[in-house]
PDB file of N, CA and C in Angstrom:
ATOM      1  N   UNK A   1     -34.309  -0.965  32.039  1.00  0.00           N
ATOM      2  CA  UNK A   1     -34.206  -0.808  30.605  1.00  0.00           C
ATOM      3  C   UNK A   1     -33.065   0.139  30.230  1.00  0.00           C
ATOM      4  N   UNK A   2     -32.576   1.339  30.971  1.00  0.00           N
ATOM      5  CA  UNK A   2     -31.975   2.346  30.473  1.00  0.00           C
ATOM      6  C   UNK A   2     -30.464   1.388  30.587  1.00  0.00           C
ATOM      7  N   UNK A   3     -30.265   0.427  31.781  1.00  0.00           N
ATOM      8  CA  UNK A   3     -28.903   0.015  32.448  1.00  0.00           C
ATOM      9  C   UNK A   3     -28.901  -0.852  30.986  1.00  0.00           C
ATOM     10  N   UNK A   4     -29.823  -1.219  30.299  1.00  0.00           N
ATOM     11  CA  UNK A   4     -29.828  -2.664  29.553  1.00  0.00           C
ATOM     12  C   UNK A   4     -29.138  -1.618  28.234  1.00  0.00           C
ATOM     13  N   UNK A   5     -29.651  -0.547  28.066  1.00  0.00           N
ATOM     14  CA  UNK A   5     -29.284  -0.517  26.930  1.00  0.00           C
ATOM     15  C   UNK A   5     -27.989   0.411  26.963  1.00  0.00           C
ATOM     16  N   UNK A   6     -27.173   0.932  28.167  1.00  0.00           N
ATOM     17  CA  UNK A   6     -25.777   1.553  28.224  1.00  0.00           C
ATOM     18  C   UNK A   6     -25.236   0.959  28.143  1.00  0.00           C
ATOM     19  N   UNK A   7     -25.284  -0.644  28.631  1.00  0.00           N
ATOM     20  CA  UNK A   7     -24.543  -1.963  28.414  1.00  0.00           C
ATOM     21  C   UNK A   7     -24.451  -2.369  27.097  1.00  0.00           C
ATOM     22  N   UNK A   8     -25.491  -1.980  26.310  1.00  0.00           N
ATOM     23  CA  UNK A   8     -25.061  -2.333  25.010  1.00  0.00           C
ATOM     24  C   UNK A   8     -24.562  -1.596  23.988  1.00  0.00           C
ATOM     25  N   UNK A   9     -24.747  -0.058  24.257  1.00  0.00           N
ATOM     26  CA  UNK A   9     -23.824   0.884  23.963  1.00  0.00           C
ATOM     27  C   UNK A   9     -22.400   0.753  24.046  1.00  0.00           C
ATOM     28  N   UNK A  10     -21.698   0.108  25.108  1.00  0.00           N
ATOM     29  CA  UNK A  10     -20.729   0.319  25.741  1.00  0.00           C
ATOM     30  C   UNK A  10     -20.114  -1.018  25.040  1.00  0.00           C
ATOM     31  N   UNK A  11     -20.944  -1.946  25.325  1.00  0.00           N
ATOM     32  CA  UNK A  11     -20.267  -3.323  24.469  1.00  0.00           C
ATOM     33  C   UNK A  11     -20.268  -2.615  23.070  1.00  0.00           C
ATOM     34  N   UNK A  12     -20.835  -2.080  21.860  1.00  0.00           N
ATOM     35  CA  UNK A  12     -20.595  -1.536  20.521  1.00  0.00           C
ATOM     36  C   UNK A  12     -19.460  -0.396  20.644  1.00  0.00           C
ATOM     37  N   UNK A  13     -19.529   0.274  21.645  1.00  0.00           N
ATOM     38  CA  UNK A  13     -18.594   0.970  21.517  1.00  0.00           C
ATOM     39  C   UNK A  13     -16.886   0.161  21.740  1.00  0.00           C
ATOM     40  N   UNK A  14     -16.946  -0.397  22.313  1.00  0.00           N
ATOM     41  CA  UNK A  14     -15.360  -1.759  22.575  1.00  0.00           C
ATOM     42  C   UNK A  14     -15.623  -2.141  21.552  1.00  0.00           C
ATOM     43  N   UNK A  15     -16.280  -3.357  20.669  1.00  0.00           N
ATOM     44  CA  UNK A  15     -16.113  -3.507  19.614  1.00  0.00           C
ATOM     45  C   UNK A  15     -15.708  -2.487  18.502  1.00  0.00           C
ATOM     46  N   UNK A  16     -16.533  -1.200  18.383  1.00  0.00           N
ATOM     47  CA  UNK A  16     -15.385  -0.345  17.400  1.00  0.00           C
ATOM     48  C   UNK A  16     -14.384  -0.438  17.834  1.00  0.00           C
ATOM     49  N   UNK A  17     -14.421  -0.109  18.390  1.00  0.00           N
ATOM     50  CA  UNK A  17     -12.610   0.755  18.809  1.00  0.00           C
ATOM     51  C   UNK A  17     -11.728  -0.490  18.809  1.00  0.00           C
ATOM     52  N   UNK A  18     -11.803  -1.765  18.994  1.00  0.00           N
ATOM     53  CA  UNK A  18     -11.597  -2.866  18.717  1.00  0.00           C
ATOM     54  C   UNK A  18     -11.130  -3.109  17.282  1.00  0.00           C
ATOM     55  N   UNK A  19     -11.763  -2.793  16.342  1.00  0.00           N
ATOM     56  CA  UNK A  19     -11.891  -2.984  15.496  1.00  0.00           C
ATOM     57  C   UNK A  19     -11.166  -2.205  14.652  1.00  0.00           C
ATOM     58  N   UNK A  20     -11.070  -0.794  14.743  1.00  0.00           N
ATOM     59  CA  UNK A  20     -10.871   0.257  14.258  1.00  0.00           C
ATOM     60  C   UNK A  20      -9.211   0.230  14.757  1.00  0.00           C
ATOM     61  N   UNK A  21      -8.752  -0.175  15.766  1.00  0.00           N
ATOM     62  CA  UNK A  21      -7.474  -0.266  16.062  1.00  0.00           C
ATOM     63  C   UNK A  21      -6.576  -1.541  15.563  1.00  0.00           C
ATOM     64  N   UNK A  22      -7.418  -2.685  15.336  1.00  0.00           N
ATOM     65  CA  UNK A  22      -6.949  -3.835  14.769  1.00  0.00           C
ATOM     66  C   UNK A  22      -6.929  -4.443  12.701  1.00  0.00           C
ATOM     67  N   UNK A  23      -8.098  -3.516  12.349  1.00  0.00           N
ATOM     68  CA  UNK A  23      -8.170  -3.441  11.320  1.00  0.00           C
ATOM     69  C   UNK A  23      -6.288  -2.388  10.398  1.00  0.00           C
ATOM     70  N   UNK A  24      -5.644  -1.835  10.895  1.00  0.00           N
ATOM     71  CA  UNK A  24      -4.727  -0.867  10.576  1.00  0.00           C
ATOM     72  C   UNK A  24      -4.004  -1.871  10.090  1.00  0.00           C
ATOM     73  N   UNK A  25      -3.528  -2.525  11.397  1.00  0.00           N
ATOM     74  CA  UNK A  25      -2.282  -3.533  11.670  1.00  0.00           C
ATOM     75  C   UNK A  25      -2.627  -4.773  10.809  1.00  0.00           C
ATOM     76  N   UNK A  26      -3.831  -5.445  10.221  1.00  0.00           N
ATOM     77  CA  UNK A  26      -4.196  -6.239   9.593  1.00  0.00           C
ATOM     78  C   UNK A  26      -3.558  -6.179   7.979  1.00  0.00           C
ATOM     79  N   UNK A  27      -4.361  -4.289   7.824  1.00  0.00           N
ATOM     80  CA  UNK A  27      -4.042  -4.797   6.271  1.00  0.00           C
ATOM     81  C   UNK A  27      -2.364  -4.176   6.451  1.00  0.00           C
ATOM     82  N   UNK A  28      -1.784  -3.148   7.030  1.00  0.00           N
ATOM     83  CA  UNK A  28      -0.732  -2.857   7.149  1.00  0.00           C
ATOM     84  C   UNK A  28       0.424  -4.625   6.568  1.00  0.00           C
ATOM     85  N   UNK A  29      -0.059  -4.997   6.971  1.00  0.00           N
ATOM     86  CA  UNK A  29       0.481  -6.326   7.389  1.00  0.00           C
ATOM     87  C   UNK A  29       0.522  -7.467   5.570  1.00  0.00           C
ATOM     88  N   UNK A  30      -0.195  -6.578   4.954  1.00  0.00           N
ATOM     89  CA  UNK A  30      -0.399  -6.897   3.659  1.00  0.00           C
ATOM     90  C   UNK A  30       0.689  -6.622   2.267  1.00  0.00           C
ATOM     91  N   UNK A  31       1.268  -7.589   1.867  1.00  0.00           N
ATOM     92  CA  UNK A  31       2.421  -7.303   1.189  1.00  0.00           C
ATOM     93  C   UNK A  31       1.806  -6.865  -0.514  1.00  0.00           C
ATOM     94  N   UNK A  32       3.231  -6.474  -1.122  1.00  0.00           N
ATOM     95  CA  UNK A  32       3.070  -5.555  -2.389  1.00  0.00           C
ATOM     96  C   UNK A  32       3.002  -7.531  -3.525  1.00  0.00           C
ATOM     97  N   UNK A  33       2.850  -7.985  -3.186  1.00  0.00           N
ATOM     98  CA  UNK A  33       2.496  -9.326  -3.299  1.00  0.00           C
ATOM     99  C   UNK A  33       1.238 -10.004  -3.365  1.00  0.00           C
ATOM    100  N   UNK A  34       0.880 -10.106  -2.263  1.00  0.00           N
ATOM    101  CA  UNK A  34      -0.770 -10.404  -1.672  1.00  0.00           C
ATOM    102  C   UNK A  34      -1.592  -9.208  -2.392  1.00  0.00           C
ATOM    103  N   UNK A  35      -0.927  -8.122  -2.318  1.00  0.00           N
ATOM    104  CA  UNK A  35      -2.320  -6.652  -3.270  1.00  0.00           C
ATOM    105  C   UNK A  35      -2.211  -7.018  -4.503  1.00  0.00           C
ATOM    106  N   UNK A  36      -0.747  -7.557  -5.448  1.00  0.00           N
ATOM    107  CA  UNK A  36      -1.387  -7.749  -6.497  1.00  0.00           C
ATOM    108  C   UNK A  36      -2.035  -8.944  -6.831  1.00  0.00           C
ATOM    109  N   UNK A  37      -1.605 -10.042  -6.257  1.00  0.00           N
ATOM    110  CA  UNK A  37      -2.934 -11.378  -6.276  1.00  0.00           C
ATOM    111  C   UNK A  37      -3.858 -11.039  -6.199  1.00  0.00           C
ATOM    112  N   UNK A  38      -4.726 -10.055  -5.199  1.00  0.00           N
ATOM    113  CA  UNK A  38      -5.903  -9.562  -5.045  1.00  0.00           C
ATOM    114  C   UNK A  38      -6.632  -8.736  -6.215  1.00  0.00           C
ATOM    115  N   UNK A  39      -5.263  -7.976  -6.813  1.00  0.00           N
ATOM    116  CA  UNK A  39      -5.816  -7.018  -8.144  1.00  0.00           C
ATOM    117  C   UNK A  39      -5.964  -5.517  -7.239  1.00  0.00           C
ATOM    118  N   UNK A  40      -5.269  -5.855  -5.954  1.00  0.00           N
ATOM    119  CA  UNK A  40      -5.590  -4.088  -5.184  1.00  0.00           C
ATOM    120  C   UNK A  40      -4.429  -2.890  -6.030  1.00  0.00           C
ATOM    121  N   UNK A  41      -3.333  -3.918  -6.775  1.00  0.00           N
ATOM    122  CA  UNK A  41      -2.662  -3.133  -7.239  1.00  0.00           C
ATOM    123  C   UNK A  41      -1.870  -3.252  -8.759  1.00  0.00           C
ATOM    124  N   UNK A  42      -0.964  -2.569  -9.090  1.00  0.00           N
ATOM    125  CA  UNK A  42      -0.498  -3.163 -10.534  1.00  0.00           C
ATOM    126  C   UNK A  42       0.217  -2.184 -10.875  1.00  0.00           C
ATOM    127  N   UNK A  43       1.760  -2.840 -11.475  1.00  0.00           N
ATOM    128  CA  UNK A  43       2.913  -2.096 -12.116  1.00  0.00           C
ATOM    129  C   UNK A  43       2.441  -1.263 -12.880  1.00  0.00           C
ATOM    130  N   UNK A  44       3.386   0.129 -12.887  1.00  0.00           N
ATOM    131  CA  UNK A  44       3.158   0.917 -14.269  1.00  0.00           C
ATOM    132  C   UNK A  44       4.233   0.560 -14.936  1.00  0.00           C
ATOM    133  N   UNK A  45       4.778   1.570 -16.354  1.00  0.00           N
ATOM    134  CA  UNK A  45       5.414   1.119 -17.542  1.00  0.00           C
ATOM    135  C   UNK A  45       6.805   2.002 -16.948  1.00  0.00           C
ATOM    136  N   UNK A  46       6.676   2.804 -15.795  1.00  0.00           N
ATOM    137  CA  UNK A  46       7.877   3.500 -15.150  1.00  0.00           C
ATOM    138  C   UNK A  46       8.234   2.743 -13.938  1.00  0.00           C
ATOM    139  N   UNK A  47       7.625   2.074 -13.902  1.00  0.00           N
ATOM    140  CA  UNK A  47       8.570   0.861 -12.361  1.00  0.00           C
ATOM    141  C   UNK A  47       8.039   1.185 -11.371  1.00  0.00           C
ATOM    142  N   UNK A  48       6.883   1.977 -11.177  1.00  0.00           N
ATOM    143  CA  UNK A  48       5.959   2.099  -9.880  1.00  0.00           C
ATOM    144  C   UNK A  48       4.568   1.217  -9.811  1.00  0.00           C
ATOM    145  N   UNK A  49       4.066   1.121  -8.661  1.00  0.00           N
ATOM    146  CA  UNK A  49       2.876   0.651  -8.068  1.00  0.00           C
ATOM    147  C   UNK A  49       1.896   1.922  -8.585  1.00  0.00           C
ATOM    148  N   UNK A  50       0.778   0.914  -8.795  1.00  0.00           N
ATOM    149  CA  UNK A  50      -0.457   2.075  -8.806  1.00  0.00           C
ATOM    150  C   UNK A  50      -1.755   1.479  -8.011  1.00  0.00           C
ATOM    151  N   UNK A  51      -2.677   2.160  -7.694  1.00  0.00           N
ATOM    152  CA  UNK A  51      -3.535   1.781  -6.889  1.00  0.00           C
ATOM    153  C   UNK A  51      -5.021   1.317  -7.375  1.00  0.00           C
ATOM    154  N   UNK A  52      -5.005   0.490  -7.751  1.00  0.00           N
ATOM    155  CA  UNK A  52      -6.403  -0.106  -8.408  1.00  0.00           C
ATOM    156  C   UNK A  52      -7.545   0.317  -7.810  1.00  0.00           C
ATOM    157  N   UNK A  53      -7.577   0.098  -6.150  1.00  0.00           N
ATOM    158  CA  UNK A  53      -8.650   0.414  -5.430  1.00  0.00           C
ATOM    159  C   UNK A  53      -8.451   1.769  -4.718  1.00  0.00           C
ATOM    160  N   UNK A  54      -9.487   2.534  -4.392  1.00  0.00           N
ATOM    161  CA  UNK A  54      -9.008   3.906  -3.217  1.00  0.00           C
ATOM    162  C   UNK A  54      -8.992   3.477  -2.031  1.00  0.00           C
ATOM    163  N   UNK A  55      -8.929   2.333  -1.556  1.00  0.00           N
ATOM    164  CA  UNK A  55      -9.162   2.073   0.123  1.00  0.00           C
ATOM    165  C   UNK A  55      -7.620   2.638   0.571  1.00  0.00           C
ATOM    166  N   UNK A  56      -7.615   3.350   1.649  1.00  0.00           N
ATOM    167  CA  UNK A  56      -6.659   4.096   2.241  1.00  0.00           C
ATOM    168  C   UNK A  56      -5.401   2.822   2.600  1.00  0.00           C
ATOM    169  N   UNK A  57      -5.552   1.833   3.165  1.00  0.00           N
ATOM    170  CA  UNK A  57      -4.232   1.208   2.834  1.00  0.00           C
ATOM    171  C   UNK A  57      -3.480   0.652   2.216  1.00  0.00           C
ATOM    172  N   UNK A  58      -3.865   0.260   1.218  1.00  0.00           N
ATOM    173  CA  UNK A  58      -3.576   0.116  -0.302  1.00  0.00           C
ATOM    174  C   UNK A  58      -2.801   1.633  -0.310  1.00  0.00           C
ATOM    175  N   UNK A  59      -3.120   2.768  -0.553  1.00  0.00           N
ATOM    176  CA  UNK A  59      -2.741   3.888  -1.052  1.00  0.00           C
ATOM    177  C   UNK A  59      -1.124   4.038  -0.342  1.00  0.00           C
ATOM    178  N   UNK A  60      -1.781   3.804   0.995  1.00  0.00           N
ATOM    179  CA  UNK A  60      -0.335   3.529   2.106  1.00  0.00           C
ATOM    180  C   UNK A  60       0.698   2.582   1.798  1.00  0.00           C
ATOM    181  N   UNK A  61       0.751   1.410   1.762  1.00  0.00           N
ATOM    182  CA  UNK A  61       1.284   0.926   0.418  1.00  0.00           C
ATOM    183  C   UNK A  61       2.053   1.124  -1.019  1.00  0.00           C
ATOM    184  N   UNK A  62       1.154   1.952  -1.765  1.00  0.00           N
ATOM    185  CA  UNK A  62       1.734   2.100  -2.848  1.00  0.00           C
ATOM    186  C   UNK A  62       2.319   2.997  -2.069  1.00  0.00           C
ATOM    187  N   UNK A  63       2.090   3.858  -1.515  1.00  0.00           N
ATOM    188  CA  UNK A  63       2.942   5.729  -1.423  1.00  0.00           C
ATOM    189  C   UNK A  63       4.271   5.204  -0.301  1.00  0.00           C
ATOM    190  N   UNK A  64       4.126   3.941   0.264  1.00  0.00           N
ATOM    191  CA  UNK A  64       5.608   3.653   1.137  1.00  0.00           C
ATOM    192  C   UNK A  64       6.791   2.951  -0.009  1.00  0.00           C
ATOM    193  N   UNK A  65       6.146   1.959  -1.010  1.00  0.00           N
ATOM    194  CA  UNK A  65       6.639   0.796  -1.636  1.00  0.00           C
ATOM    195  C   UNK A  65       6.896   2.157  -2.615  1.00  0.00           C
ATOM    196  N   UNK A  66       6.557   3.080  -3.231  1.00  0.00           N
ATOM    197  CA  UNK A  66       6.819   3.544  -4.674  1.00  0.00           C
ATOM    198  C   UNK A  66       7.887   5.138  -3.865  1.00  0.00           C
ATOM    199  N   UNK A  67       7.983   5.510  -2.542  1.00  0.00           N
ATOM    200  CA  UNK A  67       9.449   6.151  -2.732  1.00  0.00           C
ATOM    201  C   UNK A  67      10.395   5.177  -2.178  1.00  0.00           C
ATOM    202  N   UNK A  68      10.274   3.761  -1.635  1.00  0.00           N
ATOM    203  CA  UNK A  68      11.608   3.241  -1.618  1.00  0.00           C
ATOM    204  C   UNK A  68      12.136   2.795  -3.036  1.00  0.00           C
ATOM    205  N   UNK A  69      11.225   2.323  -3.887  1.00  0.00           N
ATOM    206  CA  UNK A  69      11.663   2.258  -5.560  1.00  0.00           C
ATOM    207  C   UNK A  69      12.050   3.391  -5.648  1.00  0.00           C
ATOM    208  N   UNK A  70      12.043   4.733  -5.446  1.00  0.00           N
ATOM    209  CA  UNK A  70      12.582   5.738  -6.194  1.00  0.00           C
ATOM    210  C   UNK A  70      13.923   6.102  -5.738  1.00  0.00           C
ATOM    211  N   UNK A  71      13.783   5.716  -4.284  1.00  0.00           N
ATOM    212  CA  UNK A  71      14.812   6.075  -3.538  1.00  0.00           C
ATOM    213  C   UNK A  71      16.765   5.197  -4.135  1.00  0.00           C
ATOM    214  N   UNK A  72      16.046   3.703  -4.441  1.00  0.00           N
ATOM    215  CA  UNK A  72      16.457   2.926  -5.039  1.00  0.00           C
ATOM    216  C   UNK A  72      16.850   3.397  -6.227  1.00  0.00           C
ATOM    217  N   UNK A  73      15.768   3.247  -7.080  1.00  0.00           N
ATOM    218  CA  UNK A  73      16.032   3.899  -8.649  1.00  0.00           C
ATOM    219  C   UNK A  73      17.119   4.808  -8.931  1.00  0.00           C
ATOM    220  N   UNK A  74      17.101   6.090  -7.767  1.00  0.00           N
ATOM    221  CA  UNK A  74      17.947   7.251  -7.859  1.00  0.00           C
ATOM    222  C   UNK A  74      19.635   6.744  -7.747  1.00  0.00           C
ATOM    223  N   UNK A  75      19.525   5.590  -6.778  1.00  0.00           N
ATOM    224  CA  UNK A  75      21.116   4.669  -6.302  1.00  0.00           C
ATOM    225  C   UNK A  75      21.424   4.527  -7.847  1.00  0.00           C
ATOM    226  N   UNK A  76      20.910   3.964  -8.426  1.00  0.00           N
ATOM    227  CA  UNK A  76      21.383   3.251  -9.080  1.00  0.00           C
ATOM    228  C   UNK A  76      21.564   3.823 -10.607  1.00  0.00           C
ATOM    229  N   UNK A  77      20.754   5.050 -10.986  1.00  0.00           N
ATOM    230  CA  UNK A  77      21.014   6.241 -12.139  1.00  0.00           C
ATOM    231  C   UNK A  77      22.223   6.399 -11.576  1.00  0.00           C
ATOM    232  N   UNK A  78      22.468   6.741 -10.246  1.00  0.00           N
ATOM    233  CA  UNK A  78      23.806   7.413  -9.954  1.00  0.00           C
ATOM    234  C   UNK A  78      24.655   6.736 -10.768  1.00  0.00           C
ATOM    235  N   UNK A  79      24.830   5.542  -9.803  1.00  0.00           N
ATOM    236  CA  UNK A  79      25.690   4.441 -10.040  1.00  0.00           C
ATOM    237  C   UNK A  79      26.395   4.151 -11.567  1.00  0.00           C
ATOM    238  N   UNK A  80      24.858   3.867 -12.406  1.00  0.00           N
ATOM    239  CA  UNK A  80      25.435   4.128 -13.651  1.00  0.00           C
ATOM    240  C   UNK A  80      25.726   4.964 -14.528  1.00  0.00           C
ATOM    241  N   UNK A  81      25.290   6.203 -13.737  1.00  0.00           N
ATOM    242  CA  UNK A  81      25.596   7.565 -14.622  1.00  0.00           C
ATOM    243  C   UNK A  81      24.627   7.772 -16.048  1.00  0.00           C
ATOM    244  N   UNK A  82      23.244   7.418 -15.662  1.00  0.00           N
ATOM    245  CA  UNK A  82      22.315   7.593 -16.618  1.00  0.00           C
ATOM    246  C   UNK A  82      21.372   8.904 -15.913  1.00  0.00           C
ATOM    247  N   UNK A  83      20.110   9.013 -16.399  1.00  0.00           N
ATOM    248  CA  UNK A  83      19.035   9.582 -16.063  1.00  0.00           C
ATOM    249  C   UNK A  83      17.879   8.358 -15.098  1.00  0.00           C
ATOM    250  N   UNK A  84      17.504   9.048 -14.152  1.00  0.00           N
ATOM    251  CA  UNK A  84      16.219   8.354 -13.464  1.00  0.00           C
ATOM    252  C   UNK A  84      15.310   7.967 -14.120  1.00  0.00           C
ATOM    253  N   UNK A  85      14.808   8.612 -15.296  1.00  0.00           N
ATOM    254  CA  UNK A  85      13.917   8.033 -16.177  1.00  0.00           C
ATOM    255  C   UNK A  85      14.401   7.234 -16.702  1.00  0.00           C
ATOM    256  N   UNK A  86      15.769   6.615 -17.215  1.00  0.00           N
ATOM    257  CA  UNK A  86      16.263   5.392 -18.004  1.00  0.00           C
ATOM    258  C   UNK A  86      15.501   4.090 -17.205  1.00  0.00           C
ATOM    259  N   UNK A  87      16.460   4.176 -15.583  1.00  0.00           N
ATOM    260  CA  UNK A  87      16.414   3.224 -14.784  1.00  0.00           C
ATOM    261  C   UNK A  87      14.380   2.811 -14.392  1.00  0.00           C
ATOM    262  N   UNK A  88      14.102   4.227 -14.186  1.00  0.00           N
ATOM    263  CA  UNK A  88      12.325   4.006 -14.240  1.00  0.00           C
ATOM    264  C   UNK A  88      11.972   3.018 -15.087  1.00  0.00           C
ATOM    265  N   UNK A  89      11.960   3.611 -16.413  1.00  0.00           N
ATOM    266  CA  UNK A  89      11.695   2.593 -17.614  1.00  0.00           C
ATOM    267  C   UNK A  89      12.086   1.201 -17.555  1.00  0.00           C
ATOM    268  N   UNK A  90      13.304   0.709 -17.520  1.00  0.00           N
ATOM    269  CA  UNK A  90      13.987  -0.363 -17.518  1.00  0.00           C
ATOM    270  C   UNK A  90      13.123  -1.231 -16.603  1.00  0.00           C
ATOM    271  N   UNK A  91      13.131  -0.665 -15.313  1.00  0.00           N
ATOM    272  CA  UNK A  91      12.375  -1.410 -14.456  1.00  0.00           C
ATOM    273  C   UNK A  91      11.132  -1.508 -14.476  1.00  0.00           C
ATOM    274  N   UNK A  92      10.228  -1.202 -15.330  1.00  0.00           N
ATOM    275  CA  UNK A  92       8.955  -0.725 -15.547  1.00  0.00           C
ATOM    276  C   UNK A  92       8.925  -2.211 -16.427  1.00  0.00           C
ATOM    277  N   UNK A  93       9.875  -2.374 -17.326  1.00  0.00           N
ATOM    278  CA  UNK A  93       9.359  -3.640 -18.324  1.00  0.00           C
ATOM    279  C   UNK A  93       9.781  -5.081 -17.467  1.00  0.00           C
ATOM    280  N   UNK A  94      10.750  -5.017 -16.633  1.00  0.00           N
ATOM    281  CA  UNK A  94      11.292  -5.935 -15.512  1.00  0.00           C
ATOM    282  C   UNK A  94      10.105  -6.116 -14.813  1.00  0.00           C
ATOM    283  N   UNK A  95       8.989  -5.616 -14.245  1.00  0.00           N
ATOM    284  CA  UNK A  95       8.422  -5.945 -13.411  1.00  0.00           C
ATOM    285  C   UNK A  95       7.322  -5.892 -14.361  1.00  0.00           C
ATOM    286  N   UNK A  96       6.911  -5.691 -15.498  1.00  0.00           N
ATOM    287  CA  UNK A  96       5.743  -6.140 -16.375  1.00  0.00           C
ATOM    288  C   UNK A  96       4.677  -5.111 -16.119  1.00  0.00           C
ATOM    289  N   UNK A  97       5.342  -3.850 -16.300  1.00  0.00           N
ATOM    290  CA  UNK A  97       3.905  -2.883 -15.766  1.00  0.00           C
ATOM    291  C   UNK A  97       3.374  -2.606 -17.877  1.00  0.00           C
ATOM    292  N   UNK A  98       2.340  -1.948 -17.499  1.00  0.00           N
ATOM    293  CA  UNK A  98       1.949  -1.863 -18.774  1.00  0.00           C
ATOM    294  C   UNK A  98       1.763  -0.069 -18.832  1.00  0.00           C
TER     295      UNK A  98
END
């Protein structure tokens, strides 16, 4: 009985860890596309992502996708010799945030 049930400890324990290592790469794998079909996410009125849901990769997500927009954004204030908040805005109604 004791062998029966370390064996099944041991099989639950591979399945977490299984799981827990494959689940990352799954939603990782989830575009700023697919979250908003889902409703995991949605434009603001400044040209960023916001996070509808708290599940941690979603958040990962918005917080990777919203400093390459800024990083972007900043190119391109340069470029035209405005303020970051212009270009924010602008792009905020371009991508339909509310």
């Amino acid at each position: 009985m004791k062998k029966q049930t370390l064996v099944v400890k041991r099989v639950a324990w591979v399945i977490a860890l299984t799981l827990a290592l494959l689940l990352p790469a799954v939603t990782y794998a989830l575009s700023v596309g697919e979250a908003k079909q889902k409703g995991l996410v949605s434009e603001t009125s400044n040209g960023y992502l916001r996070a509808r849901k708290g599940i941690p990769e979603v958040k990962r997500l918005v917080s990777r996708t919203n400093a390459a927009r800024k990083q972007k954004y900043r190119e391109i204030a340069k470029q035209l010799k405005v303020g970051l908040d212009v270009v924010e805005r602008d792009f905020g109604k371009k991508l339909g945030g509310r």
